[in-house]
C-alpha atoms as a PDB file:
ATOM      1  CA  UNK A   1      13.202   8.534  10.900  1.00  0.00           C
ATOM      2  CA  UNK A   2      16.264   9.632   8.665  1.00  0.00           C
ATOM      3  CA  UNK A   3      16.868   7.369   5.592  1.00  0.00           C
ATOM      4  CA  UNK A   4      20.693   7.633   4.370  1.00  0.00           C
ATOM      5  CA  UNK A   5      20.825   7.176   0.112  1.00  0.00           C
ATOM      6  CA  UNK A   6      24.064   5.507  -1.270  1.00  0.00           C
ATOM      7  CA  UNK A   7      24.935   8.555  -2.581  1.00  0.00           C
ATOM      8  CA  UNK A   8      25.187   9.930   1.509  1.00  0.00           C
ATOM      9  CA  UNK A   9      22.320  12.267   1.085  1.00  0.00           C
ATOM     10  CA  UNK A  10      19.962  12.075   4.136  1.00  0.00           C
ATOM     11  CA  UNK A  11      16.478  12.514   4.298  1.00  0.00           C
ATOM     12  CA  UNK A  12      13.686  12.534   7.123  1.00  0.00           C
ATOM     13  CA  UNK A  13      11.340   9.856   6.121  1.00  0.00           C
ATOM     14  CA  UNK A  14       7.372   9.311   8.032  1.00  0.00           C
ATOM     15  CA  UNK A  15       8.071   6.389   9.427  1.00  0.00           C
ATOM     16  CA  UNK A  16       4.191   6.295  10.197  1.00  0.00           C
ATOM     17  CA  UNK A  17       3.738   6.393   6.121  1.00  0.00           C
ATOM     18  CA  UNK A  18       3.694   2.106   6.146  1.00  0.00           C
ATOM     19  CA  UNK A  19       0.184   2.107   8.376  1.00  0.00           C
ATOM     20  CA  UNK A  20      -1.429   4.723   6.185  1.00  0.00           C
ATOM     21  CA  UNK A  21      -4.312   3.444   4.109  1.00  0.00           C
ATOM     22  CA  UNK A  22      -4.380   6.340   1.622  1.00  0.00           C
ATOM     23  CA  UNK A  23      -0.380   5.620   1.341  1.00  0.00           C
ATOM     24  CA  UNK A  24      -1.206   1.789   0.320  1.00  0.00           C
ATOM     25  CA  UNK A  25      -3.733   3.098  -1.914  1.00  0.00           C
ATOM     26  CA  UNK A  26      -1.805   5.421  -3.560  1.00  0.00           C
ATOM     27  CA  UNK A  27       0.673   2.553  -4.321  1.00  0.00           C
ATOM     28  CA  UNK A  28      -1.627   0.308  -6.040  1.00  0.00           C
ATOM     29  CA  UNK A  29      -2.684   2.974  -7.989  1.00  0.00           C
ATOM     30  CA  UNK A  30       0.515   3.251  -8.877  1.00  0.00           C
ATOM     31  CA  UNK A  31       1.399  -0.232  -9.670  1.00  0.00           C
ATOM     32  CA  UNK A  32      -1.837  -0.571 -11.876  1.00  0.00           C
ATOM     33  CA  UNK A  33      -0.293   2.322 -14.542  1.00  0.00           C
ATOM     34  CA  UNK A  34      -1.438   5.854 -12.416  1.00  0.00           C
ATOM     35  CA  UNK A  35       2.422   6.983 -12.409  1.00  0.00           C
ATOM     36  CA  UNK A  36       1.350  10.640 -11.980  1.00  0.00           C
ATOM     37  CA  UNK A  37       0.636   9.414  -7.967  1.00  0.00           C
ATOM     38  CA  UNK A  38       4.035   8.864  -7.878  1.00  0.00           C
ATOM     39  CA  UNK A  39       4.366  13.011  -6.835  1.00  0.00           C
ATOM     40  CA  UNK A  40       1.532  12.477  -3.891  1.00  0.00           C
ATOM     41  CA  UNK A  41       3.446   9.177  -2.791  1.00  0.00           C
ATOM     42  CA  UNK A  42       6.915  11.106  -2.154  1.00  0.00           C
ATOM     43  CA  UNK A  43       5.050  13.884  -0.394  1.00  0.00           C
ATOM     44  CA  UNK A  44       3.591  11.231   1.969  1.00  0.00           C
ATOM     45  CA  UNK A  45       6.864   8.962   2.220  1.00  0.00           C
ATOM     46  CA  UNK A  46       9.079  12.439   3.006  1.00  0.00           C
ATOM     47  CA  UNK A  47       6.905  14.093   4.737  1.00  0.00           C
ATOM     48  CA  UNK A  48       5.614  17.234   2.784  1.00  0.00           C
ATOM     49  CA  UNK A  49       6.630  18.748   0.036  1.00  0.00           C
ATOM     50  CA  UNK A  50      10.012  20.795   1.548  1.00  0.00           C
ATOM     51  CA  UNK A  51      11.526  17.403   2.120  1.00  0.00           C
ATOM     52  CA  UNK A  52      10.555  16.408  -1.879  1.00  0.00           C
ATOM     53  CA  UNK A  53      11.821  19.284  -2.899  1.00  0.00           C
ATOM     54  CA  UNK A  54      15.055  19.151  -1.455  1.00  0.00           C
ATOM     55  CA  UNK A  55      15.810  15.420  -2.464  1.00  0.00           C
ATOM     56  CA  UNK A  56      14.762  16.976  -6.076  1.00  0.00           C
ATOM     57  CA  UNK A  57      16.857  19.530  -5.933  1.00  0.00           C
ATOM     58  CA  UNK A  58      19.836  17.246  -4.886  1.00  0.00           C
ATOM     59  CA  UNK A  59      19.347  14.800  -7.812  1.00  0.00           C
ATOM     60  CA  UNK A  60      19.142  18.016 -10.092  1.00  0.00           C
ATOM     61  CA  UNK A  61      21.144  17.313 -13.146  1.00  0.00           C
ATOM     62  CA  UNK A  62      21.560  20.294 -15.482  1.00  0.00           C
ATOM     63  CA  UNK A  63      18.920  22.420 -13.803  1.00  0.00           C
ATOM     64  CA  UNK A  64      16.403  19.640 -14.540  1.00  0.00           C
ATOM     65  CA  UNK A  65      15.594  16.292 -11.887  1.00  0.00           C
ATOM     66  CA  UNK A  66      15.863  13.268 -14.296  1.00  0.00           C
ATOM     67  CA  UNK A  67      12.523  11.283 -13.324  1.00  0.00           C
ATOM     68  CA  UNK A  68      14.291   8.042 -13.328  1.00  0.00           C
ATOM     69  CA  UNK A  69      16.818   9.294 -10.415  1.00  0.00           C
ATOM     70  CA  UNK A  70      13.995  10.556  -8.645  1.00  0.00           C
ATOM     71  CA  UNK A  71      11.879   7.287  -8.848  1.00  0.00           C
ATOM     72  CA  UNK A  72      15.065   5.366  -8.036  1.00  0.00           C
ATOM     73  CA  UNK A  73      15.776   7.564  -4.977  1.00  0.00           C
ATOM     74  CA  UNK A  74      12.368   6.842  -3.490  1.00  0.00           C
ATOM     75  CA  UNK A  75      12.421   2.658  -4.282  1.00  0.00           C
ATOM     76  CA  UNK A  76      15.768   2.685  -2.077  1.00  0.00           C
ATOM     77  CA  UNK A  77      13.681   5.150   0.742  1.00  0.00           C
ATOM     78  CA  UNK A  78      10.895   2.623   0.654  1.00  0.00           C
ATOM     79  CA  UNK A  79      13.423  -0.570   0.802  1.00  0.00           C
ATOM     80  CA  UNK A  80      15.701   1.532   3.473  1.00  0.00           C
ATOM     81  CA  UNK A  81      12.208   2.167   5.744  1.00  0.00           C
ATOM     82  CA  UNK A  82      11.213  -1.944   5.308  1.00  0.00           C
ATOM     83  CA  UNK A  83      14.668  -3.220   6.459  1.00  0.00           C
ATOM     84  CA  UNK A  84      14.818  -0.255   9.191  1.00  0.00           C
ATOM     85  CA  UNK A  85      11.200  -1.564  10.357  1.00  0.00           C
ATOM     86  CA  UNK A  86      12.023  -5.477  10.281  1.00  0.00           C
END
């Protein structure tokens, strides 16, 4: 499924991500202070990690991609994919 950002980038999202347990695991993880999963969580949600990379590499500022764009980027993916599915 492609996901369109505010910003107009698109990205192909795994639509089949939502019905994965490791996924939902991965999230709670997340949630409960593990923010390192958040890496493993964008390589689910995107597909691999080309499709990560490339969404990095578009929110590049300065050679560098600010972890708060990046983190940002993926809460509107995740939003975009529930309002897509409902």
């Amino acid at each position: 499924m492609k996901v369109e950002l505010k910003d107009g980038f698109v990205v192909e999202v795994d639509e089949n991500c939502q019905n994965d347990w490791g996924f939902l695991a991965k999230l709670r993880k997340i949630d409960k202070g593990d923010a390192g999963l958040i890496v493993d969580v964008a390589e689910i949600l995107l597909g691999g990690e080309d499709e990560v990379e490339r969404l990095a590499k578009h929110l590049e500022v300065d050679g560098r991609t600010p972890v708060d764009k990046m983190v940002d980027a993926l809460t509107e993916i995740m939003e975009s994919v529930n309002e897509l599915k409902n």
